[in-house]
C-alpha atoms as a PDB file:
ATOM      1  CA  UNK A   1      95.041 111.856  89.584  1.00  0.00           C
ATOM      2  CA  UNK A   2      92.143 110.555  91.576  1.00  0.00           C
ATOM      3  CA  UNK A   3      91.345 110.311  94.696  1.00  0.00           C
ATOM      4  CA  UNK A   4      94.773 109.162  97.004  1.00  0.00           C
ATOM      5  CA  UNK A   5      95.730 109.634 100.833  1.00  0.00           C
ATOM      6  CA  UNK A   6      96.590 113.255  99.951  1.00  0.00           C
ATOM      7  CA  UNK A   7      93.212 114.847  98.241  1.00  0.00           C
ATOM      8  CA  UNK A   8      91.434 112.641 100.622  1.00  0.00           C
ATOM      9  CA  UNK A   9      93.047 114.396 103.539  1.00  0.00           C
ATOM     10  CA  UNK A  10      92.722 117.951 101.996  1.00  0.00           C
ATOM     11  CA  UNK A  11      89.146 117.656 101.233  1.00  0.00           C
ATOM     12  CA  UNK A  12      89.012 116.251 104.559  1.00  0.00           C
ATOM     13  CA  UNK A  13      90.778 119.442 105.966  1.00  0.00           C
ATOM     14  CA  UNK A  14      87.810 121.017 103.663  1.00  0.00           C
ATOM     15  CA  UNK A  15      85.035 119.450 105.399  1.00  0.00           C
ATOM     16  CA  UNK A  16      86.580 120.713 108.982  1.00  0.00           C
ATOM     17  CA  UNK A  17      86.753 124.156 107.456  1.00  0.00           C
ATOM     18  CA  UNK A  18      82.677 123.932 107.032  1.00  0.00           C
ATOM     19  CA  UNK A  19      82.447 123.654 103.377  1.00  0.00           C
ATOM     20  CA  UNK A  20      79.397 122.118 101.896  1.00  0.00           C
ATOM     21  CA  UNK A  21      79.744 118.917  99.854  1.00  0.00           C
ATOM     22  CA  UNK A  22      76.078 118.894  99.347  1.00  0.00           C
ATOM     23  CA  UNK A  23      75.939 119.079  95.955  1.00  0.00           C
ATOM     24  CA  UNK A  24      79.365 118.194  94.494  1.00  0.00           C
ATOM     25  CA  UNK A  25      80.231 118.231  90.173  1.00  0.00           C
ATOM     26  CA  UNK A  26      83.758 116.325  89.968  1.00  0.00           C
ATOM     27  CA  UNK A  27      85.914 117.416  86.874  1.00  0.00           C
ATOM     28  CA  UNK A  28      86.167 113.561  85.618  1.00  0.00           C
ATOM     29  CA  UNK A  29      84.773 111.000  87.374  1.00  0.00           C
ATOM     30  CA  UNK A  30      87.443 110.502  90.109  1.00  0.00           C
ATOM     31  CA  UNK A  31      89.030 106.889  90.520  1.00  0.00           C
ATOM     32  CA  UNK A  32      89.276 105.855  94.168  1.00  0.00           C
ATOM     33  CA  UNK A  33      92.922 104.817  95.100  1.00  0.00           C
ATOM     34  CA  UNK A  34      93.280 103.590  98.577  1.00  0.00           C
ATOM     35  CA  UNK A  35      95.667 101.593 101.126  1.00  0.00           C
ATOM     36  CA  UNK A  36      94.744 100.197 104.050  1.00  0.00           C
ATOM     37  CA  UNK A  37      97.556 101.875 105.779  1.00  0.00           C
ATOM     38  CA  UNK A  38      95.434 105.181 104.136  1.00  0.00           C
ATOM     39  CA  UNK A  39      92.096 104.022 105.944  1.00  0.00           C
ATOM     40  CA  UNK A  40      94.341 104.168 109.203  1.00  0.00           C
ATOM     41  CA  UNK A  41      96.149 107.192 108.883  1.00  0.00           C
ATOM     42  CA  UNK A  42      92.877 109.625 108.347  1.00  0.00           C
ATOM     43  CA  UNK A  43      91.044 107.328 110.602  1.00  0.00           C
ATOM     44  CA  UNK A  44      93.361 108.536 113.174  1.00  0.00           C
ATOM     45  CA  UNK A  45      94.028 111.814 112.000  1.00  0.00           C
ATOM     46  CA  UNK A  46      90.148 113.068 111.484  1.00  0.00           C
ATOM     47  CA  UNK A  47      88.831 110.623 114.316  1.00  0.00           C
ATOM     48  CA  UNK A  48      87.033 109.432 111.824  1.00  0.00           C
ATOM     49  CA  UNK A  49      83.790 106.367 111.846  1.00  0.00           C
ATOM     50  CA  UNK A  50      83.263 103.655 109.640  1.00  0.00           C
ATOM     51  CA  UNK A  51      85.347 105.077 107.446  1.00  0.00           C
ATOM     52  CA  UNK A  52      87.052 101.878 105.951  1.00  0.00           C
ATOM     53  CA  UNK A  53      83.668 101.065 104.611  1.00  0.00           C
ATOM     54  CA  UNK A  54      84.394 103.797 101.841  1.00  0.00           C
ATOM     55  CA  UNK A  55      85.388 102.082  98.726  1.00  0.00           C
ATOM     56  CA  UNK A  56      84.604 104.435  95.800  1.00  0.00           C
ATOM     57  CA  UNK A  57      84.527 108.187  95.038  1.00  0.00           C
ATOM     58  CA  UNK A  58      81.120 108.273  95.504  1.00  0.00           C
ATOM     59  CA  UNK A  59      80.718 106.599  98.586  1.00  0.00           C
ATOM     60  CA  UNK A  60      83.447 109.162  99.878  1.00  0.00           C
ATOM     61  CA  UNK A  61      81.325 112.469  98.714  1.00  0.00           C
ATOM     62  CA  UNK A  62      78.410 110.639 100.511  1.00  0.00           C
ATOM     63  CA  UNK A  63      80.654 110.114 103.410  1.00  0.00           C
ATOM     64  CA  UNK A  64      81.551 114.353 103.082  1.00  0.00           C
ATOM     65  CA  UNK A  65      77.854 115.373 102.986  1.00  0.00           C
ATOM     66  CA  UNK A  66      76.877 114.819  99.217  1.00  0.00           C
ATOM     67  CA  UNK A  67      73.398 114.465  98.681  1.00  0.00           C
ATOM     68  CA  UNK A  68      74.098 114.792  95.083  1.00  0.00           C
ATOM     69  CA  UNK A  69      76.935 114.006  93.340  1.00  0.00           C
ATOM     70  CA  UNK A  70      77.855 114.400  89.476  1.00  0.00           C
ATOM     71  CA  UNK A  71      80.371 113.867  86.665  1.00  0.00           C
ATOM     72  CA  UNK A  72      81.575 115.645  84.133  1.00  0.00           C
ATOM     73  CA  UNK A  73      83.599 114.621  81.142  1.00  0.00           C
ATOM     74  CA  UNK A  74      84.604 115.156  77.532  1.00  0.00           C
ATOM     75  CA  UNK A  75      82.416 111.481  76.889  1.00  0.00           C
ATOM     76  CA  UNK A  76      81.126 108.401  78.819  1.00  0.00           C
ATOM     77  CA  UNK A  77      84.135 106.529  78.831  1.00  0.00           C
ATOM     78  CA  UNK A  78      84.235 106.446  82.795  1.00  0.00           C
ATOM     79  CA  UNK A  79      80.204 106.613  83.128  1.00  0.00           C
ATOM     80  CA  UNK A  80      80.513 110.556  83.712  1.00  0.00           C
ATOM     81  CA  UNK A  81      76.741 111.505  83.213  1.00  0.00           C
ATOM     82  CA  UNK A  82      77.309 115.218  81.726  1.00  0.00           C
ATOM     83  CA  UNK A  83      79.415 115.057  78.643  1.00  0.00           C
ATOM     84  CA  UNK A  84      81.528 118.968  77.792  1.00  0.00           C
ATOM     85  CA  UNK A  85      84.702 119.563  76.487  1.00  0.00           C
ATOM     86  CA  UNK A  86      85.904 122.020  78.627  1.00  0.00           C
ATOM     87  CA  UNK A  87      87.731 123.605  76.118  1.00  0.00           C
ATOM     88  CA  UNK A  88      84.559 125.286  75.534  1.00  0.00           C
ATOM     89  CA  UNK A  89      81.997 127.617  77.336  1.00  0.00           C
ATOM     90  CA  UNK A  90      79.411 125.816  79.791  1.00  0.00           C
ATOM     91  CA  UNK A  91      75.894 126.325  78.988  1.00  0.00           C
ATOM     92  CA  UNK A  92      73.827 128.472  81.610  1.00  0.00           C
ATOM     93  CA  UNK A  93      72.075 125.280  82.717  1.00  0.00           C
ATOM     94  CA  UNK A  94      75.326 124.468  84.643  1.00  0.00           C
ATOM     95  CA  UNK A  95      75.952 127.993  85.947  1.00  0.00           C
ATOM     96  CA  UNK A  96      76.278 128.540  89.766  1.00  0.00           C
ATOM     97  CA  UNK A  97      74.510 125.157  90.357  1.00  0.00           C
ATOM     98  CA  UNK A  98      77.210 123.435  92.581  1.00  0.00           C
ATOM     99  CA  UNK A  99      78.315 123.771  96.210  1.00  0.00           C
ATOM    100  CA  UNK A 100      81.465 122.200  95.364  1.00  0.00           C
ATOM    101  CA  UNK A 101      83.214 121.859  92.231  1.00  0.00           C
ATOM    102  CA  UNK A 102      86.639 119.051  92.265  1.00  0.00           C
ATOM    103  CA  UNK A 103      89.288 119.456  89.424  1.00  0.00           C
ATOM    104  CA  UNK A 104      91.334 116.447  90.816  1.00  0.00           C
ATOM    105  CA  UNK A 105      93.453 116.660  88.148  1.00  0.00           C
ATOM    106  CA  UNK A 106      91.658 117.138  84.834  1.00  0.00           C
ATOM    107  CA  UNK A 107      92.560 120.905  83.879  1.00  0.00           C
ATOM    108  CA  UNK A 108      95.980 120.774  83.248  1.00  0.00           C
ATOM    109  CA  UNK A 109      94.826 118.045  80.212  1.00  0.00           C
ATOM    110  CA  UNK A 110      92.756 120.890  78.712  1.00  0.00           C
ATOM    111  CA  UNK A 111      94.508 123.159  75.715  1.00  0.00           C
ATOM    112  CA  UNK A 112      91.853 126.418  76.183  1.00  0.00           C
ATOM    113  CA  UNK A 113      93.045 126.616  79.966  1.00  0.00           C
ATOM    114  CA  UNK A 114      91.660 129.965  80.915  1.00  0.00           C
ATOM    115  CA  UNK A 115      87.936 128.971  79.387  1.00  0.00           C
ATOM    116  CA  UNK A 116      88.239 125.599  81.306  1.00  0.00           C
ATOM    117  CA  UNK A 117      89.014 127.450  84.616  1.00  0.00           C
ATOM    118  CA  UNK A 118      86.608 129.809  83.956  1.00  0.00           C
ATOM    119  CA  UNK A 119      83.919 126.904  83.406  1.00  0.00           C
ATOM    120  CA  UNK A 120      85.030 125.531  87.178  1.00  0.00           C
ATOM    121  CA  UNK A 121      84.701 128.851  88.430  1.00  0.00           C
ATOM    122  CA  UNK A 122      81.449 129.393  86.857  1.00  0.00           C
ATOM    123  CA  UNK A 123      80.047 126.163  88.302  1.00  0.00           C
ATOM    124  CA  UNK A 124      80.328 127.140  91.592  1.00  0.00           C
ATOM    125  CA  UNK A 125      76.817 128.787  93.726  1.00  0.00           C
ATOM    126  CA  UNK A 126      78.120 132.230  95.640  1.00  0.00           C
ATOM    127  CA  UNK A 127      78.828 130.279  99.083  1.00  0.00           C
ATOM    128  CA  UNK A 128      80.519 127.580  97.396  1.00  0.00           C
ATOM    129  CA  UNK A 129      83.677 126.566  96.967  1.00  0.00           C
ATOM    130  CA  UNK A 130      85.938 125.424  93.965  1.00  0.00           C
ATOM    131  CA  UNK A 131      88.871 122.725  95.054  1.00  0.00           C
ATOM    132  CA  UNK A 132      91.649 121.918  92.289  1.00  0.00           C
ATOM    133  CA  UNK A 133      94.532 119.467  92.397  1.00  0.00           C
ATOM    134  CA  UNK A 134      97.262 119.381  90.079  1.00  0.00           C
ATOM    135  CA  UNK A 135     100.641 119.194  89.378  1.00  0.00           C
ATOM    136  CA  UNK A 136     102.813 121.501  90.777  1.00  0.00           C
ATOM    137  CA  UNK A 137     107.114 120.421  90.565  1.00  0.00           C
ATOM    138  CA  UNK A 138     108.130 117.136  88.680  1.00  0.00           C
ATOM    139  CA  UNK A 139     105.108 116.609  86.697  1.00  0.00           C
ATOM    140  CA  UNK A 140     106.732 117.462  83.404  1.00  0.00           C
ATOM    141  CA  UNK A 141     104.742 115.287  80.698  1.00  0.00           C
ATOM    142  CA  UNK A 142     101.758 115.014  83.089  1.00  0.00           C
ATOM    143  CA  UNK A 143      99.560 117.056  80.992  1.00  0.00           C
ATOM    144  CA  UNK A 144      99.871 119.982  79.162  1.00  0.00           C
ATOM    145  CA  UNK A 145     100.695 121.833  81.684  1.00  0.00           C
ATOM    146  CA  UNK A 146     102.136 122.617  85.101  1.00  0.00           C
ATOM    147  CA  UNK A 147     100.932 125.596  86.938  1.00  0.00           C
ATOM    148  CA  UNK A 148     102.868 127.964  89.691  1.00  0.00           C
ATOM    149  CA  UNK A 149     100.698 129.278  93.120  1.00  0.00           C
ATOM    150  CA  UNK A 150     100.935 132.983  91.286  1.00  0.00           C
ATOM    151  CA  UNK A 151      98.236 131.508  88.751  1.00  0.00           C
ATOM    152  CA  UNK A 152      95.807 130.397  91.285  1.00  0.00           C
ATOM    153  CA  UNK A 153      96.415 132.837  93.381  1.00  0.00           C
ATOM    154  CA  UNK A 154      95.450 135.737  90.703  1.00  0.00           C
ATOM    155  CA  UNK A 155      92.923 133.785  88.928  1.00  0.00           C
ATOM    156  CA  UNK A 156      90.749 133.369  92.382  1.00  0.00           C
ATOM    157  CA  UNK A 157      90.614 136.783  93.233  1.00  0.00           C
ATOM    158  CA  UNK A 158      88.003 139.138  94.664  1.00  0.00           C
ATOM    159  CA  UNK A 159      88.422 140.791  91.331  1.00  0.00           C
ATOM    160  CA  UNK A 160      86.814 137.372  89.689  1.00  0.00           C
ATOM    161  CA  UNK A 161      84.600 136.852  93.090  1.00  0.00           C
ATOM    162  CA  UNK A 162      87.057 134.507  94.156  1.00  0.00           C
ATOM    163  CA  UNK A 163      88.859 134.189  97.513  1.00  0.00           C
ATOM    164  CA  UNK A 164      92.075 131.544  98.126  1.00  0.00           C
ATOM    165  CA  UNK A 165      91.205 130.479 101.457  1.00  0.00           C
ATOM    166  CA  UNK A 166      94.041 127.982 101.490  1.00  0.00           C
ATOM    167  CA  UNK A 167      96.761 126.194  99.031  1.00  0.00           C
ATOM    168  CA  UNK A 168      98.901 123.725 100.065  1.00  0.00           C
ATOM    169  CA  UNK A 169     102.064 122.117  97.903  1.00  0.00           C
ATOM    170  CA  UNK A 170     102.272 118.142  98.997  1.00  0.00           C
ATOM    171  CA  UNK A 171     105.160 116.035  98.748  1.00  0.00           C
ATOM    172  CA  UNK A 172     103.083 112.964  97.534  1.00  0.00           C
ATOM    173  CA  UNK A 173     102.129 110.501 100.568  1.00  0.00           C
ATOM    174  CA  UNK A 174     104.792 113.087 102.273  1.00  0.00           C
ATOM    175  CA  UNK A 175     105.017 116.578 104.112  1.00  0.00           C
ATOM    176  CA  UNK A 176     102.597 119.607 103.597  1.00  0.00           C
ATOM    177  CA  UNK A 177     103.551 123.186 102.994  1.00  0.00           C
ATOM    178  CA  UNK A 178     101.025 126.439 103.380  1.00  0.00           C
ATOM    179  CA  UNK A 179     102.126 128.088 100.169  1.00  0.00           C
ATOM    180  CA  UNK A 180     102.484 132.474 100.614  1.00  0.00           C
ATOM    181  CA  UNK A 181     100.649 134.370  97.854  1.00  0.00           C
ATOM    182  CA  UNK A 182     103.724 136.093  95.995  1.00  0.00           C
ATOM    183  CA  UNK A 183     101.734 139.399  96.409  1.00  0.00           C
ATOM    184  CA  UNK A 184     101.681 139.820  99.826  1.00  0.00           C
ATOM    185  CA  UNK A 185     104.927 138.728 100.691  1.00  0.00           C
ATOM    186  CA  UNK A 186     106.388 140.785  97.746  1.00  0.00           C
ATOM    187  CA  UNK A 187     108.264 137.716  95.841  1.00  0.00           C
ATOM    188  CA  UNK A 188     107.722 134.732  93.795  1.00  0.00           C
ATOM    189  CA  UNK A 189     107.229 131.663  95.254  1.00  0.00           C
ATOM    190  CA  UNK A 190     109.333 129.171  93.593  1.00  0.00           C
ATOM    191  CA  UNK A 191     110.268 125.751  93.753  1.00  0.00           C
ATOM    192  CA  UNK A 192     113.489 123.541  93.516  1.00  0.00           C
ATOM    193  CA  UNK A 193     113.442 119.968  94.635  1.00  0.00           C
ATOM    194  CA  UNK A 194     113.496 116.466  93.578  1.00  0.00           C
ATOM    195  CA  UNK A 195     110.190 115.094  94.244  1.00  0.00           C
ATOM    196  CA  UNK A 196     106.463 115.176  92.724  1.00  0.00           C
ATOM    197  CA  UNK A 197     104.158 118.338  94.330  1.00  0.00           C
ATOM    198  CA  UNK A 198     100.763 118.490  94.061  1.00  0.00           C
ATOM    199  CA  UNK A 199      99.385 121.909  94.738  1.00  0.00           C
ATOM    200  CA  UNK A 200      95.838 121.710  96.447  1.00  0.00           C
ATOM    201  CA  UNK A 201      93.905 125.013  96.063  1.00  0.00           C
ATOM    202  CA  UNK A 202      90.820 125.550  98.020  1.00  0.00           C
ATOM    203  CA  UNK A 203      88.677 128.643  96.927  1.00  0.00           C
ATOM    204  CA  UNK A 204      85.291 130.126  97.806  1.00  0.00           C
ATOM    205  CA  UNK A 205      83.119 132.071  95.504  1.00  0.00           C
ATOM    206  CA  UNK A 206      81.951 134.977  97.172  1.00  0.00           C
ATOM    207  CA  UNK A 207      80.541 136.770  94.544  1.00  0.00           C
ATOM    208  CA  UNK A 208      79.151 136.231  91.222  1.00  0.00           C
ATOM    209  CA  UNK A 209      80.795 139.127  88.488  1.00  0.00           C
ATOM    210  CA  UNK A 210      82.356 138.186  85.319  1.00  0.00           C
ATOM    211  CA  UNK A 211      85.396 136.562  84.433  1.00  0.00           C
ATOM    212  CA  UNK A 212      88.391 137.918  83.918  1.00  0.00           C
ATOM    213  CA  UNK A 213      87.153 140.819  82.424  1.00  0.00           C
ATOM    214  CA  UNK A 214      90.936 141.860  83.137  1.00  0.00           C
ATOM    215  CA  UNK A 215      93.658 139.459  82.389  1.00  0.00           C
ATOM    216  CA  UNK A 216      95.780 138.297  85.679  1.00  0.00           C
ATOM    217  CA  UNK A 217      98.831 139.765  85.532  1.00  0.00           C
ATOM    218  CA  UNK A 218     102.106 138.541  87.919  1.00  0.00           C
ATOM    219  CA  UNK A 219     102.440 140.079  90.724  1.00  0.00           C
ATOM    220  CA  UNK A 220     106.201 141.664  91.053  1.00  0.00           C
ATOM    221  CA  UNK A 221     105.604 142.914  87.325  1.00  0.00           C
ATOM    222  CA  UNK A 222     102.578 144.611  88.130  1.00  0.00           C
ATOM    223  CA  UNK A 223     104.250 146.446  91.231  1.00  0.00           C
ATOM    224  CA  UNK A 224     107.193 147.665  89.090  1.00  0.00           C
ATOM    225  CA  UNK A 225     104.602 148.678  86.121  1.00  0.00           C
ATOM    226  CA  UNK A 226     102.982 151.059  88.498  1.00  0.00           C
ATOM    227  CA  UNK A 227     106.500 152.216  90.165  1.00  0.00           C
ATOM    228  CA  UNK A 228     105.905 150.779  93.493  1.00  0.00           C
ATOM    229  CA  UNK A 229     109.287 149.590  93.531  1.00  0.00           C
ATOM    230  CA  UNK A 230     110.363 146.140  92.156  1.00  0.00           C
ATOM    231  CA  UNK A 231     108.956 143.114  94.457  1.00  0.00           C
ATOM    232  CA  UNK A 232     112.543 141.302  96.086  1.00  0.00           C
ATOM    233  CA  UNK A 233     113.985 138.651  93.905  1.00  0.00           C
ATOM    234  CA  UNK A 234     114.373 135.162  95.053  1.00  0.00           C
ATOM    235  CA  UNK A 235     117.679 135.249  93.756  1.00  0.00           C
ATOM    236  CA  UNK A 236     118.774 138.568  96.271  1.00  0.00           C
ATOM    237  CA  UNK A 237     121.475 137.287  97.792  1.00  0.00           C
ATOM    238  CA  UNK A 238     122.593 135.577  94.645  1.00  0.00           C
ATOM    239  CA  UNK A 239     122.609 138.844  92.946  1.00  0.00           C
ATOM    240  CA  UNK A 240     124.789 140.655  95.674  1.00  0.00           C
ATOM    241  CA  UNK A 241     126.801 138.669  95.491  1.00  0.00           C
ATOM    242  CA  UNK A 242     127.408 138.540  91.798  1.00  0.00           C
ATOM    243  CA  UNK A 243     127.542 142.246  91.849  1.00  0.00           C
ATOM    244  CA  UNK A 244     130.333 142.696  94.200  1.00  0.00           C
ATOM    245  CA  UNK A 245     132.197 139.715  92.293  1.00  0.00           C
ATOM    246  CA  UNK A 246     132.350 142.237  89.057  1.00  0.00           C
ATOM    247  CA  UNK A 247     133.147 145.220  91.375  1.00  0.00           C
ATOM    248  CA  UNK A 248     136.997 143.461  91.754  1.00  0.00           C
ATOM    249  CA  UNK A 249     137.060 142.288  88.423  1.00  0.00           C
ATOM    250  CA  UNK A 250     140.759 140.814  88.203  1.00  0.00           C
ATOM    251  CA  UNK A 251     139.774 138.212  90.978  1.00  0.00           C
ATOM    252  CA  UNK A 252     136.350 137.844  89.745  1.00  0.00           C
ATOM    253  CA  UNK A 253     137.110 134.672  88.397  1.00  0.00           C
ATOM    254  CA  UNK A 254     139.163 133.177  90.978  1.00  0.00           C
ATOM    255  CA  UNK A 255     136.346 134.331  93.208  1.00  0.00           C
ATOM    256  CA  UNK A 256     133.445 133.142  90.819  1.00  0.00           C
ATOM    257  CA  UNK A 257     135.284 129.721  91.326  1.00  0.00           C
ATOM    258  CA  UNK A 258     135.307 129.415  94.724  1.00  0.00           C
ATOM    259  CA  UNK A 259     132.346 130.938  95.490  1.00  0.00           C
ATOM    260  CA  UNK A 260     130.364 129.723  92.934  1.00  0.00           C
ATOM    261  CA  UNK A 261     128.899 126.610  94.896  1.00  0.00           C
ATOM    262  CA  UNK A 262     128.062 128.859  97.757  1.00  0.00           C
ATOM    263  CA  UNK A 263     126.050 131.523  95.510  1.00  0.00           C
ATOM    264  CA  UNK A 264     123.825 127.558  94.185  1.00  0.00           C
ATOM    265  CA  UNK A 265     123.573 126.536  97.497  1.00  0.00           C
ATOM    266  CA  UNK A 266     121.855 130.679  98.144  1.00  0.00           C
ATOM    267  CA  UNK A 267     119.545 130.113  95.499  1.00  0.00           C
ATOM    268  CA  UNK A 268     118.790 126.308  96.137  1.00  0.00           C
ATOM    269  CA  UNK A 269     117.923 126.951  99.742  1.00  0.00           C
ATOM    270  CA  UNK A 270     115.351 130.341  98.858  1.00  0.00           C
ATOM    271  CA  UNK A 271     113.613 127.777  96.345  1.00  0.00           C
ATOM    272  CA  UNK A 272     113.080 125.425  98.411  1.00  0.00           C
ATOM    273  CA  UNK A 273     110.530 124.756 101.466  1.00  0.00           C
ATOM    274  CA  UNK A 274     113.284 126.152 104.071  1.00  0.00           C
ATOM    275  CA  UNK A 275     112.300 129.057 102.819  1.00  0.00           C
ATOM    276  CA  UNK A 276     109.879 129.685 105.578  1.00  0.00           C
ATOM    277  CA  UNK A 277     108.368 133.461 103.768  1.00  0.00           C
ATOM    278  CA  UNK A 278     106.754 131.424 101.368  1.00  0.00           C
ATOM    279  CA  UNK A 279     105.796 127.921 102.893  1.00  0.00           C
ATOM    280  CA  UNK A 280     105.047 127.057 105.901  1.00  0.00           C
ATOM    281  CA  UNK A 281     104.557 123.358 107.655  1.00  0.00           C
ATOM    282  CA  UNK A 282     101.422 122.259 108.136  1.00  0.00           C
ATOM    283  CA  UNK A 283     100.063 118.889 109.169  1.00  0.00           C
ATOM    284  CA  UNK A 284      96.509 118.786 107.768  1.00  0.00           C
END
């Protein structure tokens, strides 16, 4: 993905939230992809300095605090100077030896997922933090995958030494959303809509313990495993009214009919960003 108007902006956001770029590993070396209308807008935004003299990824780290700044990569190909396949383990050598670790878009290429996560994760120093941008909606094809806020959001727990300190879903070069953790507002967080999200996950590691020693598990299922009552569907009011439809079953149909555009519209609108439990409108 690289490095556009959006991550610039969120790792911007990340430098006013105080977190240390000193010594930053990107996940790829990132490609710089700028506007000058970009220049202007976080210029203005971040009352920013000098800041159209920034013309590559590393020159923007430097510009965030880097005093060192790395690469890493399956091979050279894009001059990234330590070669893994993150499909595999990281050495110890690489172990909690970052402030700041950037996936800007390079997990969701790699098949062993959960031992490429777990490589990010490991990365990180206790203090640090671990950023990751990727594909949320409409990036079908992308990559191998496309991942939901539940994943992150479970993953980076306290149970991993993780903490979520914010995750945003961006309407590309468009409008931000604070995304809910399912969990605590006891439903999923789900998405219908017709452009391309990224989701922007920033994450500190505030303790060092090993890795998911117990597999994340979804949220609502986990609530009705241990009989705490079933999390509310997305789909509630849906589901009402599909239930009182079959209550009067000879005018089901004729009902279904009429009221079937009604009962999308329901479930369009509590997948969507006007549903304000789960996101919330942010500017930076």
């Amino acid at each position: 993905m690289g490095i556009d108007l959006d991550v610039a902006k969120f790792l911007l956001s990340a430098r006013e939230r105080k977190v240390s770029f000193q010594k930053t590993l990107m996940l790829g070396n990132q490609k710089f992809q700028f506007f000058k209308s970009d220049y202007e807008s976080l210029t203005s935004s971040f009352k920013l300095k000098d800041f159209e003299e920034v013309k590559d990824s590393a020159e923007f780290f430097r510009f965030l605090g880097a005093r060192e700044i790395s690469a890493m990569d399956i091979s050279d190909y894009e001059g990234a100077a330590i070669l893994h396949d993150l499909n595999k383990p990281v050495g110890n050598e690489l172990k909690e030896k970052f402030t700041l670790v950037l996936d800007g878009g390079t997990l969701e290429h790699v098949f062993n997922f959960p031992t490429a996560l777990a490589n990010a994760m490991e990365m990180v120093e206790v203090g640090g933090h671990l950023v990751i941008i990727t594909g949320g909606n409409n990036f079908l094809g992308h990559g191998f995958y496309q991942f939901s806020p539940e994943l992150f959001y479970r993953a980076l727990s306290d149970e991993n030494g993780f903490q979520v300190e914010r995750m945003i879903a961006s309407e590309i070069r468009g409008k931000w959303y604070e995304v809910a953790d399912p969990k605590k507002i006891k439903g999923r967080v789900e998405l219908i809509n017709d452009k391309q999200i990224y989701l922007m996950v920033l994450a500190q590691k505030i303790e060092g313990k090993p890795l998911f020693k117990n597999a994340p598990q979804q949220s609502d299922y986990v609530e009705m495993w241990q009989g705490d009552g079933a999390m509310q569907s997305t789909d509630s009011a849906a589901n009402k009214l599909k239930v009182w439809l079959k209550k009067i079953e000879p005018l089901s149909q004729i009902l279904i009919n009429i009221k079937q555009k009604q009962i999308d519209s329901l479930v369009r609108k509590e997948k969507s960003f006007a549903n304000g439990k789960a996101f919330k409108l942010v500017d930076k």
